[in-house]
Protein backbone atom coordinates (compact mmCIF):
# COMPACT_ATOMS: atom_id res chain seq x y z
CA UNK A 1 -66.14 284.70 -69.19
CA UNK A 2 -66.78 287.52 -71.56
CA UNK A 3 -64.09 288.94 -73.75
CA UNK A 4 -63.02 292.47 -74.27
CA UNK A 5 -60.02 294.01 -76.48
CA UNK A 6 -57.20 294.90 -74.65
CA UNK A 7 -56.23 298.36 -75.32
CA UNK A 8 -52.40 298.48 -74.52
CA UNK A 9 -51.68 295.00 -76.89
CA UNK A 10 -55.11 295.35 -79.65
CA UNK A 11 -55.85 291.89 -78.67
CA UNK A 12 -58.91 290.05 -76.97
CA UNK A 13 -58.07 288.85 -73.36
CA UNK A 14 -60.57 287.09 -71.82
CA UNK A 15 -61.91 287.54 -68.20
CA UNK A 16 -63.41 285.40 -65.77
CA UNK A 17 -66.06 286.75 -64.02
CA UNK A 18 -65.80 288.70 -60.67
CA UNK A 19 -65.13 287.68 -57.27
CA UNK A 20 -67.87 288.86 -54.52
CA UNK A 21 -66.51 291.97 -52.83
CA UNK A 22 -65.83 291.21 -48.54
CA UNK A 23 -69.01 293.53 -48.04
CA UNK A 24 -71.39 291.76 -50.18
CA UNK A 25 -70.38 288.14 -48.91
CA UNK A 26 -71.03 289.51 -45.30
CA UNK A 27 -74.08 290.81 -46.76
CA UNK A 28 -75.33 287.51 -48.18
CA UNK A 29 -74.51 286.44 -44.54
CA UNK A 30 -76.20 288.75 -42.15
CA UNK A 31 -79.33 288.49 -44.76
CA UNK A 32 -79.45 284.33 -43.98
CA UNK A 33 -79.60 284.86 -40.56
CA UNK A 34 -82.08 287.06 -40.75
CA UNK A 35 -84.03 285.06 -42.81
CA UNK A 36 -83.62 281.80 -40.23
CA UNK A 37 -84.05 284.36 -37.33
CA UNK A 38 -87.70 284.97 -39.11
CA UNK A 39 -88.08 281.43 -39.61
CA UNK A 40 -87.31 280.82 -35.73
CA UNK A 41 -89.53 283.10 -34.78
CA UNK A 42 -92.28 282.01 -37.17
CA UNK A 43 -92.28 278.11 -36.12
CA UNK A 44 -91.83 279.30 -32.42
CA UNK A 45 -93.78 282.11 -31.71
CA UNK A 46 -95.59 284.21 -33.97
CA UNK A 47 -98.07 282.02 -35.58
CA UNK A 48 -96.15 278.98 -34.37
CA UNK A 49 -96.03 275.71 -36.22
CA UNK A 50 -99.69 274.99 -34.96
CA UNK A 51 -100.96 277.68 -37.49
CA UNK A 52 -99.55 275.01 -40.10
CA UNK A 53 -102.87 272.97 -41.31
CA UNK A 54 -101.00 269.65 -42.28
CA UNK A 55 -98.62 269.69 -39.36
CA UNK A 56 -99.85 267.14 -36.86
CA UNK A 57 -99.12 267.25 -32.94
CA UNK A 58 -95.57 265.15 -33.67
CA UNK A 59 -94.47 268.67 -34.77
CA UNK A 60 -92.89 268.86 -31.34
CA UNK A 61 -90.98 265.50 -31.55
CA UNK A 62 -89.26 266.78 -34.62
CA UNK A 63 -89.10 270.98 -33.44
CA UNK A 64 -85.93 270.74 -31.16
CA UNK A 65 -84.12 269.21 -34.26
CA UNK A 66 -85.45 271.69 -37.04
CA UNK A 67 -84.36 274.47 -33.92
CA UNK A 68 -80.95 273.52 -33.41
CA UNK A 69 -80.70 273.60 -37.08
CA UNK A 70 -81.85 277.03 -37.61
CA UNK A 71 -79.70 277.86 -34.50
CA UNK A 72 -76.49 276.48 -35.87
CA UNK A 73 -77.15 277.87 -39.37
CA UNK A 74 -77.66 281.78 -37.66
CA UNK A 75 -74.43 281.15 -35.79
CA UNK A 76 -72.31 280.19 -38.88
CA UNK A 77 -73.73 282.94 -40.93
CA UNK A 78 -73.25 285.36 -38.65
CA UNK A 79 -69.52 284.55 -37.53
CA UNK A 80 -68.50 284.01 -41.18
CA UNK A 81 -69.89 287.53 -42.04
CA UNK A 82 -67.40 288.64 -39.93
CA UNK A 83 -64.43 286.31 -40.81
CA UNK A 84 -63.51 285.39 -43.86
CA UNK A 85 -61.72 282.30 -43.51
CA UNK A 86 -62.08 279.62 -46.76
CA UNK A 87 -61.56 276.95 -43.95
CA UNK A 88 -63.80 278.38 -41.41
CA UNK A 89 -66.76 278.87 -43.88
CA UNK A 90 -66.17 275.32 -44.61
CA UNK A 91 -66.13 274.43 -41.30
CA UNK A 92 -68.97 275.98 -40.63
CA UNK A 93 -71.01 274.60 -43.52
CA UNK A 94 -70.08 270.59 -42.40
CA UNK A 95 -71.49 272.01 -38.81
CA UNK A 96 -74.87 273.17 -40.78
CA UNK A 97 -75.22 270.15 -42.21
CA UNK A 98 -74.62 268.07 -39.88
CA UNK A 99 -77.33 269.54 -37.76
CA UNK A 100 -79.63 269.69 -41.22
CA UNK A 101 -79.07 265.87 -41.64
CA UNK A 102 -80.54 265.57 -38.21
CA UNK A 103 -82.78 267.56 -38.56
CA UNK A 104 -84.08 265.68 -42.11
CA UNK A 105 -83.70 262.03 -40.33
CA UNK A 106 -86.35 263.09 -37.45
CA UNK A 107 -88.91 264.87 -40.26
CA UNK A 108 -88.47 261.27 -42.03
CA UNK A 109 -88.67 258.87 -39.19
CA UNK A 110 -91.85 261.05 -37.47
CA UNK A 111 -93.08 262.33 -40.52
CA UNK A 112 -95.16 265.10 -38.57
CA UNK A 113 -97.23 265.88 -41.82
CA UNK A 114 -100.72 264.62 -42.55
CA UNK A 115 -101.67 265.77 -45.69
CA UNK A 116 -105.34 263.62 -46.31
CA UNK A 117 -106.25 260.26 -47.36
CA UNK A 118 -104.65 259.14 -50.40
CA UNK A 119 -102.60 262.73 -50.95
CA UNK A 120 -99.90 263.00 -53.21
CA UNK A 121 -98.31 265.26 -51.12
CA UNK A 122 -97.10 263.08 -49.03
CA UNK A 123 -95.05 261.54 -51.88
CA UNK A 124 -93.59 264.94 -52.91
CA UNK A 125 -92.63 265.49 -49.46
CA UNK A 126 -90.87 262.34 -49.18
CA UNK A 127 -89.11 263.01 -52.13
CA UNK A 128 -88.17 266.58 -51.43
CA UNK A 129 -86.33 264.69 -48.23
CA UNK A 130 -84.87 262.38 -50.04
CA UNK A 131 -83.46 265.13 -52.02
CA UNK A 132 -82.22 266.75 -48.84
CA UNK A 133 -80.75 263.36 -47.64
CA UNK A 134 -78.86 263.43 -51.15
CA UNK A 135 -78.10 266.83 -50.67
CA UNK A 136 -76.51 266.87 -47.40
CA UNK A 137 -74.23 264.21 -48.40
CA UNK A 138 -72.56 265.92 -51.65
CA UNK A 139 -72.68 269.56 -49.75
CA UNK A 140 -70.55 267.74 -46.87
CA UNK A 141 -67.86 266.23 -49.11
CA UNK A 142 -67.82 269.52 -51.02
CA UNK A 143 -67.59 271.24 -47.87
CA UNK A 144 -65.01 268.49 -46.15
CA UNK A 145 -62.67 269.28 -49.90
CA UNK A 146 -62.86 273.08 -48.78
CA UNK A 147 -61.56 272.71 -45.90
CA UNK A 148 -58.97 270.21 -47.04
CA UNK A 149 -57.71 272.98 -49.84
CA UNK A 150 -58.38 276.22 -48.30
CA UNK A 151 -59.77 277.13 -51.53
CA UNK A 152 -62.96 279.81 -50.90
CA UNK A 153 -66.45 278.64 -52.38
């Protein structure tokens, strides 16, 4: 909140800061799905997850998970760019994360990374899904309150 002087009364009124405009949100939007189009596209055709060194052949236990993710998350972006419904974008967000969560429980029970003997990278990236585990779980009760109030982000 900064605050200004209000010329009509001579006093200082302050003012919270400014809402997104409708274009920028869709924006924000369309640019996600674009990014998790390239991301599709990346782990699926052009180099493909194979051109990953520490992903092992398990990769493709774990890829139709990680895909319907990506899917679900293009799908939501790109309907919410369009309509701008509090509830909906909430909606759409528990839908996200519910196939994220999915997504995170295959990478941890196949753990399709090998990153050498004795790494410590294999620590950090149990952590880092730990932290997505965690994650998930306050984004869907944030996201289950939205749509319970209507209230926008």
């Amino acid at each position: 909140m900064s605050t200004q002087l209000d010329p009509q009364h001579g006093v200082h009124t302050k003012h919270a800061a400014r809402a997104p405009t409708p274009a920028s949100v869709a924006g924000g939007n369309l640019g996600a799905a674009v990014v998790n189009g390239i991301i599709y596209y990346l782990l699926n055709v052009a180099p493909g997850w194979q051109a990953v060194p520490f992903l092992t052949s398990e990769t493709t236990l774990v890829l139709p998970a990680v895909n319907a993710a990506i899917i679900a998350s293009i799908v939501v972006n790109v309907l919410t760019a369009f309509v701008r419904a509090p509830r909906l974008r909430a909606l759409g967000d528990v839908v996200t994360i519910g196939f994220g969560f999915v997504a995170l429980v295959q990478l941890w029970t196949v753990f399709p990374f090998d990153y050498g003997p004795e790494s410590a990278w294999t620590v950090v990236a149990r952590v880092l899904l730990v932290l997505g585990f965690v994650g998930s779980g306050f984004g869907l009760l944030f996201s289950l309150g939205r749509i319970a109030t209507g209230r926008p982000t």
